[in-house]
PDB file of N, CA and C in Angstrom:
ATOM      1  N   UNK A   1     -20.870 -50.241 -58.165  1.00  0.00           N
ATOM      2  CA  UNK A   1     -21.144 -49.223 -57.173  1.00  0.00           C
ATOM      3  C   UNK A   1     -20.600 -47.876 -57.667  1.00  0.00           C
ATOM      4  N   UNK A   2     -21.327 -46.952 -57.226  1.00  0.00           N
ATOM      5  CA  UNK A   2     -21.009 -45.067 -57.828  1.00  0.00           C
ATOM      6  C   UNK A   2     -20.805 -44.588 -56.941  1.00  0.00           C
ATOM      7  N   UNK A   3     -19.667 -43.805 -56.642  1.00  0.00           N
ATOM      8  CA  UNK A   3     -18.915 -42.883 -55.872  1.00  0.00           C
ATOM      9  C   UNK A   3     -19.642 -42.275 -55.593  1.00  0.00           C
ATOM     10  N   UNK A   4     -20.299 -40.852 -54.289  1.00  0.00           N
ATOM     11  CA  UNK A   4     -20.586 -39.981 -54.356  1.00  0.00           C
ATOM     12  C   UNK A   4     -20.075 -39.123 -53.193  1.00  0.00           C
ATOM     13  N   UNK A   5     -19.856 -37.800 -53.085  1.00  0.00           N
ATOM     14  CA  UNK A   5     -18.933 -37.526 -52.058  1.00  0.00           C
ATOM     15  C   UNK A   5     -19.968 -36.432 -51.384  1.00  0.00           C
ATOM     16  N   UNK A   6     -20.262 -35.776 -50.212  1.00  0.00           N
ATOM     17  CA  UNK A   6     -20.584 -34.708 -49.863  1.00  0.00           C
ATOM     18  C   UNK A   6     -21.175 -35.137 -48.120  1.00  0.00           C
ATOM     19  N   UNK A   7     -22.711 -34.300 -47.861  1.00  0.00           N
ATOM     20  CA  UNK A   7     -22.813 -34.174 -46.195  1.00  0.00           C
ATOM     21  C   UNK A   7     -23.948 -35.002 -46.224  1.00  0.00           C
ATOM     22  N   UNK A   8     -23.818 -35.358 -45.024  1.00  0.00           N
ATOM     23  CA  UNK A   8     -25.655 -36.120 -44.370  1.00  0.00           C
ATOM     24  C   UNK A   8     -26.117 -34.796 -44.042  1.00  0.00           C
ATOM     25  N   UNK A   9     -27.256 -35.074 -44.416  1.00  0.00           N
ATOM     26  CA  UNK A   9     -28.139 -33.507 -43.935  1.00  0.00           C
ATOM     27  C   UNK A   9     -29.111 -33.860 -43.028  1.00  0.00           C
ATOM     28  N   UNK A  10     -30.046 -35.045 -42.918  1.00  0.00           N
ATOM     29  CA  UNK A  10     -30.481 -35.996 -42.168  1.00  0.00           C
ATOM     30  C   UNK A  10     -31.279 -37.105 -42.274  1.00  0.00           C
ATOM     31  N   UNK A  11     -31.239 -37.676 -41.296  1.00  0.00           N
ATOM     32  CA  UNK A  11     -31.254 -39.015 -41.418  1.00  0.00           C
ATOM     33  C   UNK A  11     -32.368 -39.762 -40.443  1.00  0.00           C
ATOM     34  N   UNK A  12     -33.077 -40.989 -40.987  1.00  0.00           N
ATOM     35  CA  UNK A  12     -34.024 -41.767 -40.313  1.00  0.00           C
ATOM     36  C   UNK A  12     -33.290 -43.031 -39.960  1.00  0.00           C
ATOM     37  N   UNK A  13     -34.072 -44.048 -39.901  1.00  0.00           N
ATOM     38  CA  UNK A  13     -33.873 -45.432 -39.277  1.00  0.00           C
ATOM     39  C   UNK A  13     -33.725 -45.709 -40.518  1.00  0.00           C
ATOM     40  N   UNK A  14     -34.594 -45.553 -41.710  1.00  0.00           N
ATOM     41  CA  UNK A  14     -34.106 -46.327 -42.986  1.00  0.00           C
ATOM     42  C   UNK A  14     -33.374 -45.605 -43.968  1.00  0.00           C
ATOM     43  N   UNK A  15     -33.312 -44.102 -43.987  1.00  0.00           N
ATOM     44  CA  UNK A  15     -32.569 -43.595 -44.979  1.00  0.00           C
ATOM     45  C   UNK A  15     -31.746 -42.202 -44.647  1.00  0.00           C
ATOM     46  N   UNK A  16     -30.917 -41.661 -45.594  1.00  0.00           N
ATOM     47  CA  UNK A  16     -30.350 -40.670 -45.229  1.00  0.00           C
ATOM     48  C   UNK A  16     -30.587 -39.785 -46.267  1.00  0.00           C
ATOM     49  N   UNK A  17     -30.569 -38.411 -45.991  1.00  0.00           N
ATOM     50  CA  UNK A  17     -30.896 -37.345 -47.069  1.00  0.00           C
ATOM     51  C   UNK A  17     -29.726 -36.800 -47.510  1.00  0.00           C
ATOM     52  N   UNK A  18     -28.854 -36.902 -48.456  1.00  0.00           N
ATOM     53  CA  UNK A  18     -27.191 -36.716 -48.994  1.00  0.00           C
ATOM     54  C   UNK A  18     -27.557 -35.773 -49.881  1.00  0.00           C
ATOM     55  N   UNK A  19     -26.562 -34.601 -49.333  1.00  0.00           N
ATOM     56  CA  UNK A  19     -26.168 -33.629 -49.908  1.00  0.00           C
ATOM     57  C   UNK A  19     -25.010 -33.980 -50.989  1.00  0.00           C
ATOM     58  N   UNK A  20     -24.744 -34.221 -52.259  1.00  0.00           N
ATOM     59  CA  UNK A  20     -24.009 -34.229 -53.260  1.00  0.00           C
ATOM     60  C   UNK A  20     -22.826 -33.418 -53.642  1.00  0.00           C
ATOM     61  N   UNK A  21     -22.084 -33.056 -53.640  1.00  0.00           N
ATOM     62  CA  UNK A  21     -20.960 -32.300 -53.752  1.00  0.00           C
ATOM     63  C   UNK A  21     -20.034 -32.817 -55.144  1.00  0.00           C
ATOM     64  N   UNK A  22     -19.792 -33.877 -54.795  1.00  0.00           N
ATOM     65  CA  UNK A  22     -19.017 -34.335 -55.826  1.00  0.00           C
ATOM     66  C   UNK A  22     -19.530 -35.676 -56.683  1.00  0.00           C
ATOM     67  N   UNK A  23     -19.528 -35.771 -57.722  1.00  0.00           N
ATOM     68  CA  UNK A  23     -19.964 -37.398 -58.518  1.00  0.00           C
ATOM     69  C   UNK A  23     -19.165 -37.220 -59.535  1.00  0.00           C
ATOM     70  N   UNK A  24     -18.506 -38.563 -59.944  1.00  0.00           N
ATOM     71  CA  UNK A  24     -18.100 -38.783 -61.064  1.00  0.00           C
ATOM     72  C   UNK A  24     -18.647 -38.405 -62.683  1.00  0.00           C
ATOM     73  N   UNK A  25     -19.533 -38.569 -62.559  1.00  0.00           N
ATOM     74  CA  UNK A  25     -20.557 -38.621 -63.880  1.00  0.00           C
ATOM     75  C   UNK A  25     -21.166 -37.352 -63.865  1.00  0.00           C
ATOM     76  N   UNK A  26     -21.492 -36.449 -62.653  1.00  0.00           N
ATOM     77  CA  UNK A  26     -21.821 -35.243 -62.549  1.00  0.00           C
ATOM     78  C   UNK A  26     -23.473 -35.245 -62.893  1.00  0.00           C
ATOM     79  N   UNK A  27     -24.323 -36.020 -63.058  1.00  0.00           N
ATOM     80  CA  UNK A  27     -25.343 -36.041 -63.054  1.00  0.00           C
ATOM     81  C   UNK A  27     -26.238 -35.613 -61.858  1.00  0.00           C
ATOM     82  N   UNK A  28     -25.875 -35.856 -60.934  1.00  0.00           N
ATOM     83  CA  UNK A  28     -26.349 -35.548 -59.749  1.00  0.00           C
ATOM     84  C   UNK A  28     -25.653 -34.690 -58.796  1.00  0.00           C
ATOM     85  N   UNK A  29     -24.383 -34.362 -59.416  1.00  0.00           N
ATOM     86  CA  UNK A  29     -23.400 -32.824 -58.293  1.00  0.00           C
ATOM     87  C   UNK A  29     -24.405 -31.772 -57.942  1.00  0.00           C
ATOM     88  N   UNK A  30     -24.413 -31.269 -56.884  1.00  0.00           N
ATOM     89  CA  UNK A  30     -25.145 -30.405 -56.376  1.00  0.00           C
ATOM     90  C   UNK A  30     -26.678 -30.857 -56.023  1.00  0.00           C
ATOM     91  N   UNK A  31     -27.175 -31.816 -56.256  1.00  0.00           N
ATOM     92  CA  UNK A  31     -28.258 -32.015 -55.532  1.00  0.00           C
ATOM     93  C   UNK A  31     -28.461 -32.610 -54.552  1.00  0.00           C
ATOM     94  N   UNK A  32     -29.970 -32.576 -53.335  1.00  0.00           N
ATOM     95  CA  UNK A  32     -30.027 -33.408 -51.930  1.00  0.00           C
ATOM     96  C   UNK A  32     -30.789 -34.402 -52.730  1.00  0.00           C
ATOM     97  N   UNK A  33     -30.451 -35.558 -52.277  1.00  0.00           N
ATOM     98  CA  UNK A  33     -31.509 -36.851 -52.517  1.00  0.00           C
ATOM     99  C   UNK A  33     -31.674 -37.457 -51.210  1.00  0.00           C
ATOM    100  N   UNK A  34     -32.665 -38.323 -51.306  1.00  0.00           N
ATOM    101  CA  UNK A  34     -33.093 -39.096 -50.428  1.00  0.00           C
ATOM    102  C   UNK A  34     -32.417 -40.744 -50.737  1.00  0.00           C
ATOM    103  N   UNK A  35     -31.342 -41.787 -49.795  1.00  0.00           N
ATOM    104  CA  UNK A  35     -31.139 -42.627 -50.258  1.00  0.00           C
ATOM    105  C   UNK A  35     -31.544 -43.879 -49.031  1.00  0.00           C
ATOM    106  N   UNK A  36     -31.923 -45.175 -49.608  1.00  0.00           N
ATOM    107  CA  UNK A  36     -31.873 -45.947 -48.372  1.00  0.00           C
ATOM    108  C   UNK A  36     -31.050 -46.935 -47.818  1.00  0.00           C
ATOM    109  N   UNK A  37     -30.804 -46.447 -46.384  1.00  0.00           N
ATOM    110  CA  UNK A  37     -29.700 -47.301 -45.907  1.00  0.00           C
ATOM    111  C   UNK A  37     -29.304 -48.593 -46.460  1.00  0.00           C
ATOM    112  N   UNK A  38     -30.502 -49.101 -46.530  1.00  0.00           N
ATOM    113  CA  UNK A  38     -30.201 -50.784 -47.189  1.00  0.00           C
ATOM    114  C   UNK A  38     -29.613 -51.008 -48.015  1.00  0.00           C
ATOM    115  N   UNK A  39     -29.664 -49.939 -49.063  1.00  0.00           N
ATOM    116  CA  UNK A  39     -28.804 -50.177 -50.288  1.00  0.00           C
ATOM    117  C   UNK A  39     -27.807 -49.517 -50.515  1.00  0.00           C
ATOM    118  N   UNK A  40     -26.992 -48.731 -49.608  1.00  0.00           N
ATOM    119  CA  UNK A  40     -25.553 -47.752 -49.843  1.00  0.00           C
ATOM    120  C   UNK A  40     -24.981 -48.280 -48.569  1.00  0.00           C
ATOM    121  N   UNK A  41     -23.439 -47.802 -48.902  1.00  0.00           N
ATOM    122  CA  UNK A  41     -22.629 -48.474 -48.272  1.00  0.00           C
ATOM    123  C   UNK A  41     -21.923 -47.136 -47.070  1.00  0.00           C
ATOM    124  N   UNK A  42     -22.008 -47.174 -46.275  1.00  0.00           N
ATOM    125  CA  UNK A  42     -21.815 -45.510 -45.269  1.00  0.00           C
ATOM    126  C   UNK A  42     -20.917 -45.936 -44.250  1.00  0.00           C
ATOM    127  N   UNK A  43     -19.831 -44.590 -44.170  1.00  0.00           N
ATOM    128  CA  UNK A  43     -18.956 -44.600 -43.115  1.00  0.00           C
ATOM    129  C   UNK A  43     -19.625 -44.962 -41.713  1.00  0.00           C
ATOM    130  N   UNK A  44     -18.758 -44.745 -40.728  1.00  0.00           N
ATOM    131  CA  UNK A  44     -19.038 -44.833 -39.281  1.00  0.00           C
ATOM    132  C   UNK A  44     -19.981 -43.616 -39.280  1.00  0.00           C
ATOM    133  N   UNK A  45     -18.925 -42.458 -38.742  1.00  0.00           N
ATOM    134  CA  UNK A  45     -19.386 -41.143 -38.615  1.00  0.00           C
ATOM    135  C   UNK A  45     -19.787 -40.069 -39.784  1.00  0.00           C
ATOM    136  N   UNK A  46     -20.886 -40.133 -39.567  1.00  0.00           N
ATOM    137  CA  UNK A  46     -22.067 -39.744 -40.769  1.00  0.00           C
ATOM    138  C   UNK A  46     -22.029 -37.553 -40.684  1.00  0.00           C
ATOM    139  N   UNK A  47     -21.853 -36.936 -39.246  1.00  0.00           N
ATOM    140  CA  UNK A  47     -22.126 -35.481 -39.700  1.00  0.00           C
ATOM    141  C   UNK A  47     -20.759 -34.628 -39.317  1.00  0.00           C
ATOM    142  N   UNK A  48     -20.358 -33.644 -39.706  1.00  0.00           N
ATOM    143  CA  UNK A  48     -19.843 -32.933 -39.536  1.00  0.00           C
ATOM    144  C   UNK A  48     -18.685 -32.652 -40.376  1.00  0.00           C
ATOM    145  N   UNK A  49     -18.592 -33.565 -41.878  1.00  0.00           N
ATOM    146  CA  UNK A  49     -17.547 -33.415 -42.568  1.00  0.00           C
ATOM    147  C   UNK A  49     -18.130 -33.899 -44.184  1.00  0.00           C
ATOM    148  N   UNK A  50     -17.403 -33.683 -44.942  1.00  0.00           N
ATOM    149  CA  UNK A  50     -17.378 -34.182 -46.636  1.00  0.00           C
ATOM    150  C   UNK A  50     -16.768 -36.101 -46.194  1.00  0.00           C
ATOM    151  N   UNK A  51     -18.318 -36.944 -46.374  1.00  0.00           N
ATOM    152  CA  UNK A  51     -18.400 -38.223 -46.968  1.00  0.00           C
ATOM    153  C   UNK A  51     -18.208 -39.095 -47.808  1.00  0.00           C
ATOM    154  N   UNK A  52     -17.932 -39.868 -47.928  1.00  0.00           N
ATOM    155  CA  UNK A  52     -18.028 -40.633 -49.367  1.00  0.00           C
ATOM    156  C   UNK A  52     -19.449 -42.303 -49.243  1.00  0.00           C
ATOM    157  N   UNK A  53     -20.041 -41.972 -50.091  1.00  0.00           N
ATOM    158  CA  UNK A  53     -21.060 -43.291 -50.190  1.00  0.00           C
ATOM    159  C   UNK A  53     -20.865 -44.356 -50.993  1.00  0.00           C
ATOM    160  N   UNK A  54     -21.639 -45.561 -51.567  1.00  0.00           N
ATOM    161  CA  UNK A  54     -21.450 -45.986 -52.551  1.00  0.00           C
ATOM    162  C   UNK A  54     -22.729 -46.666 -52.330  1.00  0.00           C
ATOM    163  N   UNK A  55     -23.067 -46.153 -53.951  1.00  0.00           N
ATOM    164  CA  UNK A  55     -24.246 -46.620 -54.240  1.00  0.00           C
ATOM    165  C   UNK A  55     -24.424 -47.421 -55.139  1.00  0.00           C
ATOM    166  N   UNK A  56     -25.372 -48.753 -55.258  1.00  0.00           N
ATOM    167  CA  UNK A  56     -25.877 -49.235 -56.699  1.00  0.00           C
ATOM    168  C   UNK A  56     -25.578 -48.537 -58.296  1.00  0.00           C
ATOM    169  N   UNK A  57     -25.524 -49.167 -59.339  1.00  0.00           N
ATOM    170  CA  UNK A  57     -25.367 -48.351 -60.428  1.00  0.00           C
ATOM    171  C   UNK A  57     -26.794 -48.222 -60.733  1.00  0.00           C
ATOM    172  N   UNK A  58     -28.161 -48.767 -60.651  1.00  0.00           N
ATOM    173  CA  UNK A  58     -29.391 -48.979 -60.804  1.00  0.00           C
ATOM    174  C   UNK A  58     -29.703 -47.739 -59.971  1.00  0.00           C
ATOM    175  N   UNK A  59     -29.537 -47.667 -58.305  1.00  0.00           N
ATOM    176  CA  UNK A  59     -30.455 -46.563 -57.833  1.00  0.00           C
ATOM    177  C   UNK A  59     -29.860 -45.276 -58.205  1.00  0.00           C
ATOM    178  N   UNK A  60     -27.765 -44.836 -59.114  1.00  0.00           N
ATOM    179  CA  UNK A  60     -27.773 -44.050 -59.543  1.00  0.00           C
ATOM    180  C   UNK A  60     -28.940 -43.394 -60.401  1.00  0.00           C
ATOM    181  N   UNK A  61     -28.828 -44.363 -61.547  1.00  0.00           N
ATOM    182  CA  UNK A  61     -29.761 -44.147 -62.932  1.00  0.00           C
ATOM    183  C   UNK A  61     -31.187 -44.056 -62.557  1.00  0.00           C
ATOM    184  N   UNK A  62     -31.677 -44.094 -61.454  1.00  0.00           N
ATOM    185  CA  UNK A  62     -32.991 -43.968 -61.182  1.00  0.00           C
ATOM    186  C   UNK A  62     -33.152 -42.649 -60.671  1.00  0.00           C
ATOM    187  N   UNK A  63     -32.229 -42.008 -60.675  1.00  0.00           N
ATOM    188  CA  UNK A  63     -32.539 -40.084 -59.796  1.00  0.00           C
ATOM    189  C   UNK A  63     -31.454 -39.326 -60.877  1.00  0.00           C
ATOM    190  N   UNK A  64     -30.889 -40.210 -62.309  1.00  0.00           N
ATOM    191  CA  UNK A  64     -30.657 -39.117 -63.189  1.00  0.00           C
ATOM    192  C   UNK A  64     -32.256 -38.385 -63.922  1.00  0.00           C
ATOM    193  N   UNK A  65     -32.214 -37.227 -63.924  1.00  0.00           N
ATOM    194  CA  UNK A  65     -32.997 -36.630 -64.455  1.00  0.00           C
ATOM    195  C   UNK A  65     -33.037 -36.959 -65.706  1.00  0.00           C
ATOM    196  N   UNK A  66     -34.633 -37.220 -65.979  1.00  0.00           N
ATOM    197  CA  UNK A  66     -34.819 -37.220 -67.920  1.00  0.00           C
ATOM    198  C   UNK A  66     -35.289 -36.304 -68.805  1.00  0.00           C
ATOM    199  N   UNK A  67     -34.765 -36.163 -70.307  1.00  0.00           N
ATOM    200  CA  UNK A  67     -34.879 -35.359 -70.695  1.00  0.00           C
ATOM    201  C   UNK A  67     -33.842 -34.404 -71.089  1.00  0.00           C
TER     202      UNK A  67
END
């Protein structure tokens, strides 16, 4: 699982749109992605503060940019 720290920006029944702030690997700092609930691991209370997620190492490497 990959750390990622930052805001919910918003959110459906199946996924949440995460604002990025912080990552280990820095591949993805500063960008919004789209992730789905099913597969990350999420606090209680989702708005109004800096989060932490945890995601798959697979759906990391699937939204590093190539090239």
């Amino acid at each position: 699982m990959t750390k990622l720290r930052g805001f919910v920006r918003k959110e459906t029944a199946q996924a949440i749109l995460f604002e990025i702030i912080e990552d280990d690997y820095r591949y993805l700092q500063w960008k919004t992605l789209w992730f789905p609930k099913s597969r990350i691991q999420l606090p209680k209370h989702l708005y109004g503060k800096v989060i932490s997620i945890y995601i798959p190492e697979w759906l990391y490497e699937k939204h590093i940019p190539k090239g």
